[in-house]
Protein backbone atom coordinates (compact mmCIF):
# COMPACT_ATOMS: atom_id res chain seq x y z
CA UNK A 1 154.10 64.97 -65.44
CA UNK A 2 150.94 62.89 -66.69
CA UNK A 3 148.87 63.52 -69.36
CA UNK A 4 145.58 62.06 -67.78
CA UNK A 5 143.94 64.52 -65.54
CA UNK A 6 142.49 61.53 -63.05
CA UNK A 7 146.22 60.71 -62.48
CA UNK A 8 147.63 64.27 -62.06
CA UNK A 9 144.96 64.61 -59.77
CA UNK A 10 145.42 61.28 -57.72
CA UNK A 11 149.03 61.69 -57.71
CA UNK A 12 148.71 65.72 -56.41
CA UNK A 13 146.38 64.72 -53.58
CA UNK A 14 149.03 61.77 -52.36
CA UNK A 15 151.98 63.89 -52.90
CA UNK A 16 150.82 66.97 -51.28
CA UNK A 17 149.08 64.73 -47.87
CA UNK A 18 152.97 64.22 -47.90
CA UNK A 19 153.67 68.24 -48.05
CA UNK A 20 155.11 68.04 -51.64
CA UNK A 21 154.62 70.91 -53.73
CA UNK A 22 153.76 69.32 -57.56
CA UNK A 23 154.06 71.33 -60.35
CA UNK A 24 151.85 69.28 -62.87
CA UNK A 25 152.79 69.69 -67.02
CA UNK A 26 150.64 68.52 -69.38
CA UNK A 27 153.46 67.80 -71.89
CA UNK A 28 156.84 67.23 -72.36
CA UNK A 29 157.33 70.46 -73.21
CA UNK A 30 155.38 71.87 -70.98
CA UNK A 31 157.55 69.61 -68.20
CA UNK A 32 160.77 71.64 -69.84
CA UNK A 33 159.51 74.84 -69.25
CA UNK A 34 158.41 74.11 -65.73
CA UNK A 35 161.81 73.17 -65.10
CA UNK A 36 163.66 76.02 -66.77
CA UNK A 37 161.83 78.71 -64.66
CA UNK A 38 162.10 76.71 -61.36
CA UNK A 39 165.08 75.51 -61.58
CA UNK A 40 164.85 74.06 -57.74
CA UNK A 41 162.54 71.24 -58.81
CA UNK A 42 163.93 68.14 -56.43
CA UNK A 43 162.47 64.90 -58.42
CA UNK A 44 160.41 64.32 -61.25
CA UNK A 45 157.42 61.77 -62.56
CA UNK A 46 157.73 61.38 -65.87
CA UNK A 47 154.47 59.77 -68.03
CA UNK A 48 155.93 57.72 -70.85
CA UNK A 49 152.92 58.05 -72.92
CA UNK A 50 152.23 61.91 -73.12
CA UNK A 51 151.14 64.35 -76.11
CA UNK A 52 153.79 66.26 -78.11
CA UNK A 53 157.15 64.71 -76.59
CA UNK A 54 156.68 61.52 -74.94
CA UNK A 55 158.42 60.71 -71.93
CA UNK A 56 161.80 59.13 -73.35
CA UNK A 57 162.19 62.45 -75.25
CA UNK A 58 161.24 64.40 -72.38
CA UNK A 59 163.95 62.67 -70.54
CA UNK A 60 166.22 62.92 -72.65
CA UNK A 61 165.91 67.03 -73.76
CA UNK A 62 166.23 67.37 -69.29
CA UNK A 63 169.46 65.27 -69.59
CA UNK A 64 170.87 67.08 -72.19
CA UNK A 65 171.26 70.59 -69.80
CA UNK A 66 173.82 69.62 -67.56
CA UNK A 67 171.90 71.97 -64.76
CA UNK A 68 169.51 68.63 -64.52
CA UNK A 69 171.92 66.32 -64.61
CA UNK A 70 171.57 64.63 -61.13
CA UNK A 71 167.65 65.51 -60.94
CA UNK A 72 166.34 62.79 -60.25
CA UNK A 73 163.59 61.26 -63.00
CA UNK A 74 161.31 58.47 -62.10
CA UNK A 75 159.50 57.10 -65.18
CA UNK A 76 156.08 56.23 -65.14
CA UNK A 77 154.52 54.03 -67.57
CA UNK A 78 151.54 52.11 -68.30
CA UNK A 79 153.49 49.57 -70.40
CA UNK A 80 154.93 46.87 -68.40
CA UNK A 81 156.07 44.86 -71.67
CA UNK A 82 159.97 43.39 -70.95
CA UNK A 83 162.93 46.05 -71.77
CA UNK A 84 160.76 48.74 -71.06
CA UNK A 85 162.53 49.69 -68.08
CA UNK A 86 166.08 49.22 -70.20
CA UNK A 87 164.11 51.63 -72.40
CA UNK A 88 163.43 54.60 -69.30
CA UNK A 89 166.77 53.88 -68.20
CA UNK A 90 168.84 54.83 -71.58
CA UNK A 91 166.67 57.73 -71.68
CA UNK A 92 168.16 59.10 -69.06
CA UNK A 93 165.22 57.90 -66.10
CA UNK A 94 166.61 57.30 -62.55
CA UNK A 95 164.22 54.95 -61.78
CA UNK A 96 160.92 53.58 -63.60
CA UNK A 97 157.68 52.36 -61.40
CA UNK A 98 154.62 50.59 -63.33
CA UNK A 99 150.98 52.35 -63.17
CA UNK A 100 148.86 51.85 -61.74
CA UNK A 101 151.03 53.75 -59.52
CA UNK A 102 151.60 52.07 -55.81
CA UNK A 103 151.64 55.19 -53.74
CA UNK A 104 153.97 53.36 -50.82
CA UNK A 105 155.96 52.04 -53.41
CA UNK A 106 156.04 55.56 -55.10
CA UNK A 107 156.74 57.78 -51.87
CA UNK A 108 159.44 55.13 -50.68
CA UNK A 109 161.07 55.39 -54.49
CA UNK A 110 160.88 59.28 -54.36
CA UNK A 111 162.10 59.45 -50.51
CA UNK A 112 164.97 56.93 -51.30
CA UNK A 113 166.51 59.15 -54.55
CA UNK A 114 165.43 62.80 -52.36
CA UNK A 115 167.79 61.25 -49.52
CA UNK A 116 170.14 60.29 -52.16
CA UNK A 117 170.27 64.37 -53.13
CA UNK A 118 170.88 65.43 -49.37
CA UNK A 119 174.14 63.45 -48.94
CA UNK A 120 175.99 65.78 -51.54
């Protein structure tokens, strides 16, 4: 979930090489809707810095339905200023990863929390 169409795009092209489906939102809200009608999402990107809710808020309205309470959220953000991963975190974020976005470091973060899921 990015506002920036370059990175929804970038993102969607290394995601799907990697046979993800991605479901790109626009908004937070947007993001909440997505999830309520497909309610078998496995992981989520979260932009920080996106129209209408931000990311924290985001976060937080998917943490507050206890259906997405172990889905895991990986915040994106292109603030890397100190306690803003404290900041994702309290929100509700599973993990937080700095743009621009590493795509190893990405698809190892996303395959580490997926594996995570398939142990319950």
């Amino acid at each position: 979930m990015d506002d920036d169409v370059r990175n929804i795009f970038a993102l969607t092209t290394i995601l799907e090489r990697h046979q993800m489906t991605v479901l790109p939102a626009e908004n937070g809200q947007a993001a909440i809707d997505i999830l309520e009608r497909t309610p078998d999402v496995s992981i989520v990107l979260m932009d920080i810095m996106m129209p209408v809710m931000d990311g924290y808020e985001t976060t937080r309205a998917i943490r507050a339905n206890p259906a997405f309470a172990e889905l895991p959220i990986i915040a994106l953000t292109a603030k890397a200023m100190k306690g803003d991963r404290e900041l994702c975190i309290e929100a509700g974020a599973s993990d937080y990863i700095t743009k621009p976005v590493n795509s190893a470091q990405l698809l190892a973060m996303m395959r580490s929390w997926l594996d995570r899921g398939d142990d319950s």
